[in-house]
Protein backbone atom coordinates (compact mmCIF):
# COMPACT_ATOMS: atom_id res chain seq x y z
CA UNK A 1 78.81 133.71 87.66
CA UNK A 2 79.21 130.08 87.04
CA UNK A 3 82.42 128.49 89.65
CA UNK A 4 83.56 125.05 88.49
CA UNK A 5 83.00 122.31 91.03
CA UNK A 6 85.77 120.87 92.56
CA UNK A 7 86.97 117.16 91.33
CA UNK A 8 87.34 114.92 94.06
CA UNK A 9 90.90 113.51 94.85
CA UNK A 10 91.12 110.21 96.72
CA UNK A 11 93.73 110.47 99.88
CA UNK A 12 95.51 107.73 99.39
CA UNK A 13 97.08 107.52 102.66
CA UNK A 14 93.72 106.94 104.38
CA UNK A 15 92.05 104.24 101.52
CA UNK A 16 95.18 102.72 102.22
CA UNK A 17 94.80 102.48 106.15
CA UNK A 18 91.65 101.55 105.27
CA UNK A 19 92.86 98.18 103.15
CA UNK A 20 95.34 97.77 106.03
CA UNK A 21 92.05 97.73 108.63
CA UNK A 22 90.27 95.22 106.59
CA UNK A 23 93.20 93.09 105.95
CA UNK A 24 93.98 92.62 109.84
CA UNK A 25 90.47 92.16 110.43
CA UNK A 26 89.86 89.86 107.68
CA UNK A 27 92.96 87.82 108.99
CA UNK A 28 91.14 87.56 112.11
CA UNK A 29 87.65 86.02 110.52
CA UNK A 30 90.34 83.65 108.55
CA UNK A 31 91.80 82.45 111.21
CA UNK A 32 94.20 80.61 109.47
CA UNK A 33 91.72 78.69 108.05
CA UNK A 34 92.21 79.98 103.90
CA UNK A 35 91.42 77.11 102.17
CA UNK A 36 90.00 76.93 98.94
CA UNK A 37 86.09 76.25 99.64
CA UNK A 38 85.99 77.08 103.09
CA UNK A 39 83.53 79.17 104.77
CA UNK A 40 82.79 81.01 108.03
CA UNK A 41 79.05 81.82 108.89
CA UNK A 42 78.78 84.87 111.36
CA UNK A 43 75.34 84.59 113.02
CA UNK A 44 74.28 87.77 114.18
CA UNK A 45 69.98 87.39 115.05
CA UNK A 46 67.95 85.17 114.50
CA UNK A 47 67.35 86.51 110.95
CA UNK A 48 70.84 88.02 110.23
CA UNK A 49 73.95 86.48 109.44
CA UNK A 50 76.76 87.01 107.05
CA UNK A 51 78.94 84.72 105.22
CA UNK A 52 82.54 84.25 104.16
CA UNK A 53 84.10 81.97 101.88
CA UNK A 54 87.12 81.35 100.38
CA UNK A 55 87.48 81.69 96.41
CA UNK A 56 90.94 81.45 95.64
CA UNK A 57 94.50 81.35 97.23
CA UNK A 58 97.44 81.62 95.55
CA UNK A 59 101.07 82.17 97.31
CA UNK A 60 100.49 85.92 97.60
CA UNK A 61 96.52 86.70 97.58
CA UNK A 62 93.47 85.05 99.06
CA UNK A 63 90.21 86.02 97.01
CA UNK A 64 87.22 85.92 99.02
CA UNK A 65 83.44 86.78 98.99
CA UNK A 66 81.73 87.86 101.66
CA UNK A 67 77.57 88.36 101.24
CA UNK A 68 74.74 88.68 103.98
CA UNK A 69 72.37 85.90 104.47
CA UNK A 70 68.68 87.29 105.47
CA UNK A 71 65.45 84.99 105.99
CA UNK A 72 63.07 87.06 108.16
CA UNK A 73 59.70 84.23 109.08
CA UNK A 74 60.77 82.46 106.42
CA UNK A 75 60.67 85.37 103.29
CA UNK A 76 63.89 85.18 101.63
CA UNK A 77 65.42 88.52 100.17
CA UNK A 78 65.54 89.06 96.69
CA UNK A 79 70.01 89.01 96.33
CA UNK A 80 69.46 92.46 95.02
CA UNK A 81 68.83 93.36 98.47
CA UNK A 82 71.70 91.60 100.20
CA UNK A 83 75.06 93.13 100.23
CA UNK A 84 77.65 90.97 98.65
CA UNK A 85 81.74 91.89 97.91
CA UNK A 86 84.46 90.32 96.64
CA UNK A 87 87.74 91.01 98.45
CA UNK A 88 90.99 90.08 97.86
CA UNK A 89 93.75 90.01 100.08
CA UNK A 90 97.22 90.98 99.35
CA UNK A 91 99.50 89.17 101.66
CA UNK A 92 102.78 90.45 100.43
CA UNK A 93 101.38 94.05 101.11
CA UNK A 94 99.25 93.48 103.56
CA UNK A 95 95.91 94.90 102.23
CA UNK A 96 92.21 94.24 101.43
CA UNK A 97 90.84 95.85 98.46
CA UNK A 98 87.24 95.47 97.44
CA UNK A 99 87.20 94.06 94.00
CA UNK A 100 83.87 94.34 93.57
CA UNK A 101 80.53 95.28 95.27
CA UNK A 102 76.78 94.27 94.53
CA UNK A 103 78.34 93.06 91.13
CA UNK A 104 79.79 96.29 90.15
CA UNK A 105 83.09 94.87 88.96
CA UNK A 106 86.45 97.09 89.11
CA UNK A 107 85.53 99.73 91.42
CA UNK A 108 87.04 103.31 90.51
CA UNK A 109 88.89 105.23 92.84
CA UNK A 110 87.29 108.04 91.74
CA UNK A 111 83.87 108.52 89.59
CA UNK A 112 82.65 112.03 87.88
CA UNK A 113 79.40 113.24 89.88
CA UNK A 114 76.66 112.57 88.56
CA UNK A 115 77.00 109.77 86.36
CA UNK A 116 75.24 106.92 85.02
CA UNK A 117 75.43 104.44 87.52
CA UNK A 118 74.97 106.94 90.46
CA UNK A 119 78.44 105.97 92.03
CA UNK A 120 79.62 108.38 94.21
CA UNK A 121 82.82 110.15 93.92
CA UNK A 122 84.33 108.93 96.63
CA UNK A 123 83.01 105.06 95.74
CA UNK A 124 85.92 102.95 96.57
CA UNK A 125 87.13 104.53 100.26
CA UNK A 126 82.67 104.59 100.57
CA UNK A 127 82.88 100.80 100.00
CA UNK A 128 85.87 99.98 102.00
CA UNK A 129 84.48 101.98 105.12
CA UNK A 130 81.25 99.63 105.06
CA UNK A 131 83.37 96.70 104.82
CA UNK A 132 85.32 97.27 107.71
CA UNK A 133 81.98 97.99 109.62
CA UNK A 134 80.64 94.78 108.22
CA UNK A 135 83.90 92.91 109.89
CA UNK A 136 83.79 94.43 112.63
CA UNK A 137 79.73 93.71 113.50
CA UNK A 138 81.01 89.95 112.55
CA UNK A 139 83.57 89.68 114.96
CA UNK A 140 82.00 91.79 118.09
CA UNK A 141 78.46 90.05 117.50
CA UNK A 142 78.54 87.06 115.17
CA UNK A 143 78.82 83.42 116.61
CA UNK A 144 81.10 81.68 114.25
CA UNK A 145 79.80 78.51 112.63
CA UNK A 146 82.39 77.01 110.04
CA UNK A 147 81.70 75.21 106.93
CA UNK A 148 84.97 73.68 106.12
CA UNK A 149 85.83 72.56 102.58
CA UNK A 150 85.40 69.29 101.74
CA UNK A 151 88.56 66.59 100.92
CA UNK A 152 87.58 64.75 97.71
């Protein structure tokens, strides 16, 4: 007796809480700071620290990457190992959504299981949840360092 698996449904309502979540908290590493260039360094150890900089703003989104500096005794990690996402910001709304993650471009809100890549089915609200985690270790541990853009 074979029973046919289930497909997973993403619940919108909480992805979308979860874009709201990263969008206030984003805001917050901003700090009305979103210009072009510009970048925040979160220092978390003395061989942690993340980093956020400013891609693109326009009159209704801010594009931004965020990626996690590591150099443990001086052995650099190979960016394969380093998390890295690109977020943009949707001021009209008032949302965050991960536009991409370790280079995976377009994430879907839902992927088949298994498949190729190995993406789960729940990818998207998966990679949203670790970015608010990663804003929130930034913000209750990080000492802010900025990097403002330079005026040419």
């Amino acid at each position: 007796m074979s029973v046919a698996a289930k497909k997973y449904r993403p619940h919108l309502p909480t992805l979308m809480t979860l874009c709201e979540v990263n969008y206030m908290l984003l805001l917050r590493i901003l700090a009305d700071r979103e210009q072009v260039g510009e970048q925040r360094c979160f220092f978390i150890s003395d061989f942690l620290s993340y980093r956020v900089k400013v891609n693109e703003v326009t009159k209704y989104t801010t594009l931004v990457t965020i990626y996690q500096e590591t150099n443990i005794h001086g052995y650099n990690l190979a960016e394969l190992f380093r998390p890295k996402m690109v977020v943009r910001l949707y001021h009209d709304a008032r949302v965050a959504e991960v536009i991409s993650n370790q280079d995976v471009q377009q994430i879907k809100p839902r992927y088949d299981y298994p498949n190729d890549k190995m993406h789960l089915p729940d990818e998207k609200q998966q990679v949203s949840y670790f970015l608010k985690e990663w804003l929130q270790l930034c913000l209750q541990l990080g000492q802010v360092h900025l990097n403002l853009a330079k005026k040419s």
